[in-house]
N, C-alpha and C. Protein backbone atom coordinates (compact mmCIF):
# COMPACT_ATOMS: atom_id res chain seq x y z
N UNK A 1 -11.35 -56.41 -33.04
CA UNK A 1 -11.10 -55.17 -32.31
C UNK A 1 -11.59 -53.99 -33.13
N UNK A 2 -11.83 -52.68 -32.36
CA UNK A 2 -12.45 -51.54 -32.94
C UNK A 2 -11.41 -51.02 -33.49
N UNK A 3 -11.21 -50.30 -34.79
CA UNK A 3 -10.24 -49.43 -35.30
C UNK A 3 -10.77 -48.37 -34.97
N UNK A 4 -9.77 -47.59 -34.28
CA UNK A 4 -9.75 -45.75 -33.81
C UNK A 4 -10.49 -45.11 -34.97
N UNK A 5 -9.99 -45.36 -35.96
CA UNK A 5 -10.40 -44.22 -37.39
C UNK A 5 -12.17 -44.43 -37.75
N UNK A 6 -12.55 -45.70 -37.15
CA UNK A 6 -13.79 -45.55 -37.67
C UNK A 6 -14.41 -44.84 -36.78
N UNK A 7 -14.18 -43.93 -35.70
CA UNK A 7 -15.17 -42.96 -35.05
C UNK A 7 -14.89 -41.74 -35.94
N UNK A 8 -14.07 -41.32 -36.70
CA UNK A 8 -13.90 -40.29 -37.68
C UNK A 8 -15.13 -40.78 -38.64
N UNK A 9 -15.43 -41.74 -39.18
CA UNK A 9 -16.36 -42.08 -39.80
C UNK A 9 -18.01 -42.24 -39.88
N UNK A 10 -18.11 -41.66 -38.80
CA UNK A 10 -19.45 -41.84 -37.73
C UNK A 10 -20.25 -40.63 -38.33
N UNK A 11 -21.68 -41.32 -39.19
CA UNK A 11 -21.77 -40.20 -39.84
C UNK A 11 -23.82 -39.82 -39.17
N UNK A 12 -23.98 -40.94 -38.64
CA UNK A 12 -25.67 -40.44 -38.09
C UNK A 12 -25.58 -41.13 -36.99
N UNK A 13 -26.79 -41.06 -35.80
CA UNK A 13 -26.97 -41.15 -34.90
C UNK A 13 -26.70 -42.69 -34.55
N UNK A 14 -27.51 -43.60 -35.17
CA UNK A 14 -27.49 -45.00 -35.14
C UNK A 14 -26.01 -45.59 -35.92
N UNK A 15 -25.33 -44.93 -36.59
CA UNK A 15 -24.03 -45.33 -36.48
C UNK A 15 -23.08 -45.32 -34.72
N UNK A 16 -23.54 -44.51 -33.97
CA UNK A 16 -22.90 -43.87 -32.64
C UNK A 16 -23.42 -44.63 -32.36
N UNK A 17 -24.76 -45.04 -31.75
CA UNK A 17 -25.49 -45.71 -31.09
C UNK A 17 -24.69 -47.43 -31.82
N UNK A 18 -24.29 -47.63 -32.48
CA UNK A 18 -23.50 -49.28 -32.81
C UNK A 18 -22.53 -48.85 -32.16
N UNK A 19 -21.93 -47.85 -32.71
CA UNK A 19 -20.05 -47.61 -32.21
C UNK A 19 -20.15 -48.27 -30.74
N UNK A 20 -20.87 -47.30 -29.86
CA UNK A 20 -20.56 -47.14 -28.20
C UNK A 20 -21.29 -48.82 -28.03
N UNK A 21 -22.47 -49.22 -28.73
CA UNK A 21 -22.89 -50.93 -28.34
C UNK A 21 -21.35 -51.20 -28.35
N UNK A 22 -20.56 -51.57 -29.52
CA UNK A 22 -19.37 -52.25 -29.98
C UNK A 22 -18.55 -52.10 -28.79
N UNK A 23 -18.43 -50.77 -28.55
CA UNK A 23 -17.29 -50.45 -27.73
C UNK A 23 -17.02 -50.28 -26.35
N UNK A 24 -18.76 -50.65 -25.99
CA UNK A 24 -18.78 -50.24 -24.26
C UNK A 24 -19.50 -51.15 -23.81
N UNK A 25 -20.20 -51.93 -24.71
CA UNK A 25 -21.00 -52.95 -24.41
C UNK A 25 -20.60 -54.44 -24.27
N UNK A 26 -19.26 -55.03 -25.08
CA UNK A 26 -18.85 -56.17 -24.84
C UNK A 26 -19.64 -57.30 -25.03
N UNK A 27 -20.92 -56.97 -26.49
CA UNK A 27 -21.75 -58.08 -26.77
C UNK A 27 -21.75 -58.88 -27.37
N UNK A 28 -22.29 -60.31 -27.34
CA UNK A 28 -22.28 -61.59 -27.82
C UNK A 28 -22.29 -61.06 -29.35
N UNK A 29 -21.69 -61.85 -30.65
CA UNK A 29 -21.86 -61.88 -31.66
C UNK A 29 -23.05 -61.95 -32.11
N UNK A 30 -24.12 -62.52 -31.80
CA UNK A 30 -25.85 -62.69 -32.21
C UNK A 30 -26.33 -61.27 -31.80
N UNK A 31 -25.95 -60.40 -30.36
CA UNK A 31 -26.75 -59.63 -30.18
C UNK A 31 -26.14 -57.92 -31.56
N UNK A 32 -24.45 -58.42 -31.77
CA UNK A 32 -24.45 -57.61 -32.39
C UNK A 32 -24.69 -57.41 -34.19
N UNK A 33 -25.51 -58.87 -34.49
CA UNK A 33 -25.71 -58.66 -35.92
C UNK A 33 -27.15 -58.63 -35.76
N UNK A 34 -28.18 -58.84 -34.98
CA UNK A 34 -29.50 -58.33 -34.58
C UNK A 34 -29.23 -56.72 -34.56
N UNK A 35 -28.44 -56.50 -33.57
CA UNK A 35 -28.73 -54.58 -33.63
C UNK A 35 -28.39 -54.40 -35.32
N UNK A 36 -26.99 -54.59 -35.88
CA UNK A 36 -26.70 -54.30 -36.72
C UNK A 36 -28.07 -54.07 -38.09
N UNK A 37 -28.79 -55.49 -37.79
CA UNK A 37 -29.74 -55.61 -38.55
C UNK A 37 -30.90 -54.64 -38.92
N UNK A 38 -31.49 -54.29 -37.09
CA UNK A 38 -32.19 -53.88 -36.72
C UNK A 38 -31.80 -52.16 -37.37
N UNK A 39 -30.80 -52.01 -37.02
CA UNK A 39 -30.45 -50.31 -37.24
C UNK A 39 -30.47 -49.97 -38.77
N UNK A 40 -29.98 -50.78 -39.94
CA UNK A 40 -29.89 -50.83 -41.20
C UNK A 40 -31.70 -50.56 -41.97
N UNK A 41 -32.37 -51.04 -40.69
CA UNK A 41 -33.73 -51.22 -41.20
C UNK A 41 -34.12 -49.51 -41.34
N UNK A 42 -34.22 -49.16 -39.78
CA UNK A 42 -34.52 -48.37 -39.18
C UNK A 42 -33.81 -46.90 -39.29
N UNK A 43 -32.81 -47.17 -40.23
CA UNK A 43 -31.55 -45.96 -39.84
C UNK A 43 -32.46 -44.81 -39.88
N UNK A 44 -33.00 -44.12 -41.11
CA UNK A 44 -33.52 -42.70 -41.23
C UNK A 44 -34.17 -42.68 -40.36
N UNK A 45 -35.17 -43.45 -40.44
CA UNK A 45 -36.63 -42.90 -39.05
C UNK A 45 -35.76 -42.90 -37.69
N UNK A 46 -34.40 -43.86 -37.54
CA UNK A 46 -34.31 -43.10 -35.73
C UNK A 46 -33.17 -42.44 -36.15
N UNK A 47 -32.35 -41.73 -37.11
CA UNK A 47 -31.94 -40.64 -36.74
C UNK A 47 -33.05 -39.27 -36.89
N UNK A 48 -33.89 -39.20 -37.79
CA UNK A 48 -34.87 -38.00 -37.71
C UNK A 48 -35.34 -38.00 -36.28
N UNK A 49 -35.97 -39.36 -35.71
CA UNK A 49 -36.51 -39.04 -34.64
C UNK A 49 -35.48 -38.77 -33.30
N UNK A 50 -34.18 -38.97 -33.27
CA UNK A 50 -33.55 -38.77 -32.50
C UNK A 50 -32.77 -37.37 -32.61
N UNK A 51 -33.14 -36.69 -33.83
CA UNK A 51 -32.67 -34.84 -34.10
C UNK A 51 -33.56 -34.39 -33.88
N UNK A 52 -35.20 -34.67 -33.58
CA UNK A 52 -36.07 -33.98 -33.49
C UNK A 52 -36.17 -34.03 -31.99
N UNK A 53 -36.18 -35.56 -31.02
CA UNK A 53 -36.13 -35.34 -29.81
C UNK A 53 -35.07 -34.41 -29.68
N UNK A 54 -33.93 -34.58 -29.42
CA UNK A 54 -32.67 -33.33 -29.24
C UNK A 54 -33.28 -32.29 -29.25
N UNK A 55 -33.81 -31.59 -30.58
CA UNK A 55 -33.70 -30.34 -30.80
C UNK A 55 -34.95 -29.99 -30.08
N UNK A 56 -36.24 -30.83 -29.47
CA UNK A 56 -37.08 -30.46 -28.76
C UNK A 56 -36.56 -30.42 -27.19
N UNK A 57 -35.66 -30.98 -26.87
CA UNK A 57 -35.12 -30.63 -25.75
C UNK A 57 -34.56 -30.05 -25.75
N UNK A 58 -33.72 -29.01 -26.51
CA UNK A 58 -32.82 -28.28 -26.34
C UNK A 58 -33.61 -26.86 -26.31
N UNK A 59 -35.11 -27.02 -27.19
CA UNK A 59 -35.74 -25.78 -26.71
C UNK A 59 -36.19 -25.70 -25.27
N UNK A 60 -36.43 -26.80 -24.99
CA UNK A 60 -36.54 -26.92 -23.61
C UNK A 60 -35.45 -26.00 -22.62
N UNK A 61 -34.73 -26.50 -22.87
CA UNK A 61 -33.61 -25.76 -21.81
C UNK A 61 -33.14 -24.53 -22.33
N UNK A 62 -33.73 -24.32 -23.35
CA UNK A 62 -33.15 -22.98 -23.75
C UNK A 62 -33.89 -21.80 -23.54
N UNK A 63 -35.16 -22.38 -22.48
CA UNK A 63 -36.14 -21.02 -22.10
C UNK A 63 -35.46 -20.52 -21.20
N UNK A 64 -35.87 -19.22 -21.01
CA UNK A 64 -35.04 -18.14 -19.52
C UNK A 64 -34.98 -18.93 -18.22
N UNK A 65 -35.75 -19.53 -17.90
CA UNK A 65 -35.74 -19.98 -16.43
C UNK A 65 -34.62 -21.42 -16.26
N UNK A 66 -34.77 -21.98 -17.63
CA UNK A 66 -34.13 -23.33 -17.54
C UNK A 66 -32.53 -22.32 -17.53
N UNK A 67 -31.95 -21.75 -18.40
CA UNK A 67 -30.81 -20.96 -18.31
C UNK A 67 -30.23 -20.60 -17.47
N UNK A 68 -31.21 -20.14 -16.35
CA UNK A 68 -30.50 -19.14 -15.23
C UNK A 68 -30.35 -20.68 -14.14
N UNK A 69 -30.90 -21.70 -14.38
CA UNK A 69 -30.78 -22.67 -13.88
C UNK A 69 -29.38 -23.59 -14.46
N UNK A 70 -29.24 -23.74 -15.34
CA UNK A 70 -28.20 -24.21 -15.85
C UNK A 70 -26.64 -23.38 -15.34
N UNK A 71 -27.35 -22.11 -15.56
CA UNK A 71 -25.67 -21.27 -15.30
C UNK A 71 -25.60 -21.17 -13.75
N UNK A 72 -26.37 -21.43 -12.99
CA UNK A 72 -26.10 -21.62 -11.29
C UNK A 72 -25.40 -23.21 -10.91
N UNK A 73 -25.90 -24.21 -11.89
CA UNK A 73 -25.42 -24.77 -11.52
C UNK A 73 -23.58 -25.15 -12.38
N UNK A 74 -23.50 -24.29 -13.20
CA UNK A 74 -22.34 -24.10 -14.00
C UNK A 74 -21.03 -23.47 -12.87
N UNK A 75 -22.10 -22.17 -12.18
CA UNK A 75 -21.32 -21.32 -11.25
C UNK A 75 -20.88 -21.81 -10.26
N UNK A 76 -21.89 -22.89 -9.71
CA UNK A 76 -21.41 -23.99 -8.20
C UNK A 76 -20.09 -25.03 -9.02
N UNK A 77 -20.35 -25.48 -10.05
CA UNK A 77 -19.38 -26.83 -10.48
C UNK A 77 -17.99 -26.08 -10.44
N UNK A 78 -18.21 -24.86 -11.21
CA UNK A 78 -16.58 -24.48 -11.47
C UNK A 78 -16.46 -23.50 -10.03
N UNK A 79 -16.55 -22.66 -9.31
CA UNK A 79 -16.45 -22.25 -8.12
C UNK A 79 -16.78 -22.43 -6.99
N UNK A 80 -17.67 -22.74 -6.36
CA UNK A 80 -17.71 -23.30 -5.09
C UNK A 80 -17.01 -24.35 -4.53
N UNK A 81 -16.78 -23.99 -3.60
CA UNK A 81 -15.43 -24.48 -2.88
C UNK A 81 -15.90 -25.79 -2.08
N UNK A 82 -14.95 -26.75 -2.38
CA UNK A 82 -15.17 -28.03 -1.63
C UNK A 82 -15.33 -28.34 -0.36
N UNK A 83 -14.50 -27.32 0.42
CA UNK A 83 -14.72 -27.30 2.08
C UNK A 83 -16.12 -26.78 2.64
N UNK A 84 -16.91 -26.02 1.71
CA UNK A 84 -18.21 -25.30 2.12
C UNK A 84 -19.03 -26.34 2.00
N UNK A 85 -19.23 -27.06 1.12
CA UNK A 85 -19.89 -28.53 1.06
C UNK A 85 -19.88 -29.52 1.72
N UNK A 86 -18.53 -29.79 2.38
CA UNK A 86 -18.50 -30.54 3.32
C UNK A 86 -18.84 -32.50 2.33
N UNK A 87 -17.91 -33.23 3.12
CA UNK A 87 -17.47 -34.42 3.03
C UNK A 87 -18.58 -35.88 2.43
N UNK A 88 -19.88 -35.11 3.80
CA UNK A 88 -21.05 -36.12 3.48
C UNK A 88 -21.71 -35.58 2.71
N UNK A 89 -22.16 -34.20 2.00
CA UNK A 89 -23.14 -33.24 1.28
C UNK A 89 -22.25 -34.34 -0.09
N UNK A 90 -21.30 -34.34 -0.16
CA UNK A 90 -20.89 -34.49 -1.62
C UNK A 90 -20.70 -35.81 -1.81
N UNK A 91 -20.67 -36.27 -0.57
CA UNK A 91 -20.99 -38.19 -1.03
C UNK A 91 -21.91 -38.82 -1.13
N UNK A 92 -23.33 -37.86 -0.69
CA UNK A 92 -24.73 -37.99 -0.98
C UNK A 92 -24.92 -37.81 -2.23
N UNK A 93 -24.09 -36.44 -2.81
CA UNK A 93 -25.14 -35.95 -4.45
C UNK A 93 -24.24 -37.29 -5.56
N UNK A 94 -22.57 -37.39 -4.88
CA UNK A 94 -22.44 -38.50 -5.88
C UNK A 94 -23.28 -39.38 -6.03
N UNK A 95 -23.63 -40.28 -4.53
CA UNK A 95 -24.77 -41.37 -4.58
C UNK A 95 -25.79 -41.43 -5.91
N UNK A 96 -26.85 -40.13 -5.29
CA UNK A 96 -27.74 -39.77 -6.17
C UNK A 96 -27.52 -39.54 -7.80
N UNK A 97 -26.46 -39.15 -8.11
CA UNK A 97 -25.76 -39.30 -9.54
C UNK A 97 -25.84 -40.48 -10.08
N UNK A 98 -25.42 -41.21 -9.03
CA UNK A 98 -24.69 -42.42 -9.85
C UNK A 98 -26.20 -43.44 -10.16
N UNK A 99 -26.99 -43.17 -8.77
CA UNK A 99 -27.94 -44.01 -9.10
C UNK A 99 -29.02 -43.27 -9.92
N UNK A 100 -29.02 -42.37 -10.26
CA UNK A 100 -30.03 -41.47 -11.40
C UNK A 100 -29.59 -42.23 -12.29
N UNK A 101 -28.32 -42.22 -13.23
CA UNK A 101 -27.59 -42.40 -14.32
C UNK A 101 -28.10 -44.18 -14.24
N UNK A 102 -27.55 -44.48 -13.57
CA UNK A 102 -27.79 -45.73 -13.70
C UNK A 102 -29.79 -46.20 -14.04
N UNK A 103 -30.64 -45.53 -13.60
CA UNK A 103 -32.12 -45.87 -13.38
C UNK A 103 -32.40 -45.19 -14.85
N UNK A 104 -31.54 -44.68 -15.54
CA UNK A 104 -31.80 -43.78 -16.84
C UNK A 104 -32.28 -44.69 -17.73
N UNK A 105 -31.56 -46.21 -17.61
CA UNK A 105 -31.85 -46.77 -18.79
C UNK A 105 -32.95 -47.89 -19.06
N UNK A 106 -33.89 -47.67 -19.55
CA UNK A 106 -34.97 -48.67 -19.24
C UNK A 106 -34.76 -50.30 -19.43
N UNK A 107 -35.63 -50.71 -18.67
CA UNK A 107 -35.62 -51.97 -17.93
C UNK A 107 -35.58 -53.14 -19.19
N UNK A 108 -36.05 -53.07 -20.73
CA UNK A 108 -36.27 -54.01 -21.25
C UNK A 108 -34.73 -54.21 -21.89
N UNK A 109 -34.05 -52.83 -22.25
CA UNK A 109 -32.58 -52.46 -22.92
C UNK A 109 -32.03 -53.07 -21.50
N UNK A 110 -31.48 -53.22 -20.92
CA UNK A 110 -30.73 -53.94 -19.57
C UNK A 110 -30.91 -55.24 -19.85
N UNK A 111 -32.40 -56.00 -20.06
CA UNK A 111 -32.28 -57.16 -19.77
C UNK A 111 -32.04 -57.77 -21.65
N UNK A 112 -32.58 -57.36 -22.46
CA UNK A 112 -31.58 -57.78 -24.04
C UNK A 112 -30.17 -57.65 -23.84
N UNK A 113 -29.77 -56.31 -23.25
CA UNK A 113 -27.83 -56.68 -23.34
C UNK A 113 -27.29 -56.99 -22.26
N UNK A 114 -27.71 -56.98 -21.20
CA UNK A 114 -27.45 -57.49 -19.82
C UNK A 114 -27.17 -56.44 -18.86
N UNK A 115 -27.59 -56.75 -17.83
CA UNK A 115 -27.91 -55.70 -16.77
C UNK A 115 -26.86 -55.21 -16.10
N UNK A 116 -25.26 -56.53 -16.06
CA UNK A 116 -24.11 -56.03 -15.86
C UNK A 116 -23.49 -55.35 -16.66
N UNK A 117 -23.30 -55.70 -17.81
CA UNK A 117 -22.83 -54.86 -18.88
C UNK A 117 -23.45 -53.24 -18.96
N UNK A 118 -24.45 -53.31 -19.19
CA UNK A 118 -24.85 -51.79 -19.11
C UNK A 118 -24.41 -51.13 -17.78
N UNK A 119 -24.52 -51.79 -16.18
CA UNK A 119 -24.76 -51.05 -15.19
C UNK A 119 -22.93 -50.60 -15.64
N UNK A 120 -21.92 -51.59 -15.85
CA UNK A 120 -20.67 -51.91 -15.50
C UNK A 120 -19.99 -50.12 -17.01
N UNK A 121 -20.96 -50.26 -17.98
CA UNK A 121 -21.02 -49.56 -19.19
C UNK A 121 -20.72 -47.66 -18.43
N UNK A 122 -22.34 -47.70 -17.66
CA UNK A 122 -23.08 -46.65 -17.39
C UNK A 122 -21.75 -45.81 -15.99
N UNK A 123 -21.05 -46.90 -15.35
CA UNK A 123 -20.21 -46.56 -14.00
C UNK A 123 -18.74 -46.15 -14.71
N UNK A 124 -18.48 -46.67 -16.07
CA UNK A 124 -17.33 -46.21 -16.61
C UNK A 124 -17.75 -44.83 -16.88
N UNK A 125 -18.80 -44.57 -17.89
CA UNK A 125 -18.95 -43.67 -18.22
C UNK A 125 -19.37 -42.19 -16.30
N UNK A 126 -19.74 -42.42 -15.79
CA UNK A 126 -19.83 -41.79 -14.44
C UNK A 126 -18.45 -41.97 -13.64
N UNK A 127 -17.68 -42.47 -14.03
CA UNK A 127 -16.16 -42.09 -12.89
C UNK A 127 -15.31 -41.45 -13.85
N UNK A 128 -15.93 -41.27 -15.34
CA UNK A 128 -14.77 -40.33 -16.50
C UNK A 128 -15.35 -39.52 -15.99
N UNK A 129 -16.71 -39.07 -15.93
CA UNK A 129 -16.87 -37.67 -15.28
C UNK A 129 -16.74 -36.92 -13.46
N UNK A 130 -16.09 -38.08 -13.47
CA UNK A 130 -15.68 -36.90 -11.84
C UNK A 130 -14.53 -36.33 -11.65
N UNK A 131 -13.84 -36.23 -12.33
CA UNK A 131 -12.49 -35.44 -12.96
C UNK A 131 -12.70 -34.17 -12.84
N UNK A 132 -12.44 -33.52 -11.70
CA UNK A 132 -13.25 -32.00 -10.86
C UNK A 132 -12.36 -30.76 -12.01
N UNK A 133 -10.91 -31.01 -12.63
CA UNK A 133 -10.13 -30.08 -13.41
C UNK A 133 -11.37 -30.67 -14.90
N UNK A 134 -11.33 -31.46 -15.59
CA UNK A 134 -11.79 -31.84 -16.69
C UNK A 134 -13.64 -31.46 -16.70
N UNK A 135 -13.97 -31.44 -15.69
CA UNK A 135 -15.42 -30.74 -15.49
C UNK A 135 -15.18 -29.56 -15.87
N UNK A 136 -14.55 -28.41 -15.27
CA UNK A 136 -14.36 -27.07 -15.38
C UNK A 136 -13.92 -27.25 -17.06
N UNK A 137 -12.79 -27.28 -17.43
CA UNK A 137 -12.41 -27.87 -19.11
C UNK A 137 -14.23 -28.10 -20.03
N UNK A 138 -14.65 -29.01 -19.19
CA UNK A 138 -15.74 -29.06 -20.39
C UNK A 138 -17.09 -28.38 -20.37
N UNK A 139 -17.17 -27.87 -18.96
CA UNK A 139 -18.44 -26.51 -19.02
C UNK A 139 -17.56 -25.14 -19.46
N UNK A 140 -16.32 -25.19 -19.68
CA UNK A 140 -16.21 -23.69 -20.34
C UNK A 140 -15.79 -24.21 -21.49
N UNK A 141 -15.50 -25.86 -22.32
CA UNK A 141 -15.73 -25.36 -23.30
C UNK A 141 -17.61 -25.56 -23.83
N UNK A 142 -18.24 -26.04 -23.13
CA UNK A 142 -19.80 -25.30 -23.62
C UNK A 142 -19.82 -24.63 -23.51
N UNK A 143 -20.05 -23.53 -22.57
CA UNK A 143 -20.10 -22.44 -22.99
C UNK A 143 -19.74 -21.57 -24.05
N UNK A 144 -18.45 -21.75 -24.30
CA UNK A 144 -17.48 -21.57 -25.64
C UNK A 144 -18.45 -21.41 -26.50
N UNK A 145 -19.03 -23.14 -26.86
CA UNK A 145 -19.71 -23.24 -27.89
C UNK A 145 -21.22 -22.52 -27.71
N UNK A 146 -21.83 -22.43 -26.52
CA UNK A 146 -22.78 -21.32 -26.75
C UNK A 146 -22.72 -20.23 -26.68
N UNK A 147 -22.01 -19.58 -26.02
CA UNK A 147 -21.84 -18.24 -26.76
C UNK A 147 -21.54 -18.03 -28.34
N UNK A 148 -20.55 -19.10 -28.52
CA UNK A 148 -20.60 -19.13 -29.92
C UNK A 148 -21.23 -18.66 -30.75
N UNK A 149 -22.58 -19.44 -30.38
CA UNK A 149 -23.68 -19.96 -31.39
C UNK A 149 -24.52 -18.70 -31.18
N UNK A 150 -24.87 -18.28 -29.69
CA UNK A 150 -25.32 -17.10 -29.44
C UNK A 150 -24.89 -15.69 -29.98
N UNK A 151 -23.81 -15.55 -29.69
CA UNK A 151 -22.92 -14.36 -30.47
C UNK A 151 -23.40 -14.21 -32.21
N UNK A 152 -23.30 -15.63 -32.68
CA UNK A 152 -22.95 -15.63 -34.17
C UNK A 152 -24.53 -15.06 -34.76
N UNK A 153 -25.82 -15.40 -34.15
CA UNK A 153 -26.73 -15.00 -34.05
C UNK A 153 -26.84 -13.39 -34.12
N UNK A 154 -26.42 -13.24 -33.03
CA UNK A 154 -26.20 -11.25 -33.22
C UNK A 154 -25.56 -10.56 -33.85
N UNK A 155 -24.16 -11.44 -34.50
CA UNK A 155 -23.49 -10.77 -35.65
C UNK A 155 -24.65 -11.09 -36.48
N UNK A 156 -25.22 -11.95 -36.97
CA UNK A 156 -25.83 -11.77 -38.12
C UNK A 156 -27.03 -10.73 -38.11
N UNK A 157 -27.69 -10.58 -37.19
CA UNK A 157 -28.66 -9.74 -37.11
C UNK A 157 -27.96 -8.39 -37.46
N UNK A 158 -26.62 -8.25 -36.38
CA UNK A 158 -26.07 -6.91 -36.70
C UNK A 158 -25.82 -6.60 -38.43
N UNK A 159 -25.41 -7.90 -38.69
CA UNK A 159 -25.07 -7.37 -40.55
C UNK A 159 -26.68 -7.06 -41.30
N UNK A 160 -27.61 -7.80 -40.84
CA UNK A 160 -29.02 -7.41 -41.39
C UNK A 160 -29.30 -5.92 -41.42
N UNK A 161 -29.04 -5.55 -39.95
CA UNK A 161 -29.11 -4.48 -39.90
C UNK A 161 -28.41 -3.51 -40.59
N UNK A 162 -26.94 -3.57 -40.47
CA UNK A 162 -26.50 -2.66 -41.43
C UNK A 162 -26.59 -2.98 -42.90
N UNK A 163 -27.42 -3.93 -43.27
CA UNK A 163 -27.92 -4.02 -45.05
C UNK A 163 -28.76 -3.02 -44.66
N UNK A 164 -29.64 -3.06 -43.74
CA UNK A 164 -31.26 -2.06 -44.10
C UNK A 164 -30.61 -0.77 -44.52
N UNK A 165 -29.60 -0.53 -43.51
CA UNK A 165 -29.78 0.97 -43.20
C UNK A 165 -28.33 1.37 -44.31
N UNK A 166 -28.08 0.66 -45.56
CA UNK A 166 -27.93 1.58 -46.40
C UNK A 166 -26.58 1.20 -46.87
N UNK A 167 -26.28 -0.04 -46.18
CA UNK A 167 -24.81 -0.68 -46.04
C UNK A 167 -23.87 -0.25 -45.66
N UNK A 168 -23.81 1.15 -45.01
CA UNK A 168 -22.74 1.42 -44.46
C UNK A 168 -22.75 1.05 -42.71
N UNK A 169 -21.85 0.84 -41.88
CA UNK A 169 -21.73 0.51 -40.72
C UNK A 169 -21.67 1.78 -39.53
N UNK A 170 -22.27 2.27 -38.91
CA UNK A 170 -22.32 3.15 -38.43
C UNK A 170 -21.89 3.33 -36.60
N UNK A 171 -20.88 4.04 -36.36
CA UNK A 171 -20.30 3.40 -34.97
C UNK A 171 -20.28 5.24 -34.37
N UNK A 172 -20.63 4.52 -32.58
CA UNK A 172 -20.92 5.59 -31.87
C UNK A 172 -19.41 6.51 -31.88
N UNK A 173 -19.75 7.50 -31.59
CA UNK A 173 -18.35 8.69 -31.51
C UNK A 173 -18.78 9.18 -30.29
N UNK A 174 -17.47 9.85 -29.69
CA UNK A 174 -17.56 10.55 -28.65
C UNK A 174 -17.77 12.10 -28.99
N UNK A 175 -18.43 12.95 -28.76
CA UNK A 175 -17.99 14.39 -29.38
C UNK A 175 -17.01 14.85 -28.98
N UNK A 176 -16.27 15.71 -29.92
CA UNK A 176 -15.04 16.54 -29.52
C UNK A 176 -15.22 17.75 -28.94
């Protein structure tokens, strides 16, 4: 059995990538000392290459157009109202969800760990997310975290700025 504490321990990508095999995958003993093997080989080159994909996708979505796209569909998840959608609109986009998610994972990874296991893997992971209160919970706390990250950006610029200009901090007044 998995001990809880070793996800505290999870320290690069291909450690996660064993954890969730171990823990969501339900695989034969051979397939899990092959990965094991396989990942020990490989560790640095696929975590670099798996921080570099990330962080090339994340510029991706972080251009203006992808944004204003992201936050519309942020604005429909947490506000728009279920009755305006109507019964069949929303048992279609589940459909399409479920079978996107599911077609995500390529064909050779399905048939090494098995095609039930992953599909059976991929449907756990897609019915934790239809939790309509716990959706709202986890796009505001992203957001959280990007503004965060965004904000922390402009404080720092703001402190740059007040190094140039002489170190003192200079704040608007109203005249008297």
């Amino acid at each position: 059995t998995l001990d809880s504490t070793i996800f505290m321990q999870l320290t690069g990508v291909t450690e996660c990538v064993l954890y969730a095999a171990l823990l969501l995958g339900d695989l034969p003993g051979i397939v899990i000392h092959a990965l094991c093997s396989i990942l020990l080989v490989i560790k640095n080159t696929l975590d670099h290459f798996v921080i570099s994909f990330i962080n090339f996708k994340i510029n991706l979505v972080l251009q203006e157009k992808e944004v204003v796209e992201i936050i519309e569909l942020a604005r429909d998840v947490l506000f728009f109202d279920e009755e305006v959608r109507g019964e069949a609109e929303i048992k279609e986009r589940a459909d399409l969800a479920r079978s996107e998610l599911i077609h995500k994972v390529p064909k050779p990874i399905k048939k090494l760990l098995g095609v039930k296991r992953i599909d059976d893997a991929l449907l756990t992971i897609y019915n934790g997310l239809q939790n309509k209160r716990l959706n709202k919970q986890l796009v505001y706390t992203l957001l959280d975290v990007f503004l965060g990250e965004v904000l922390s950006d402009l404080k720092e610029r703001e402190d740059i700025l007040i190094q140039q200009d002489g170190g003192e901090e200079q704040t608007l007044s109203t005249p008297e």
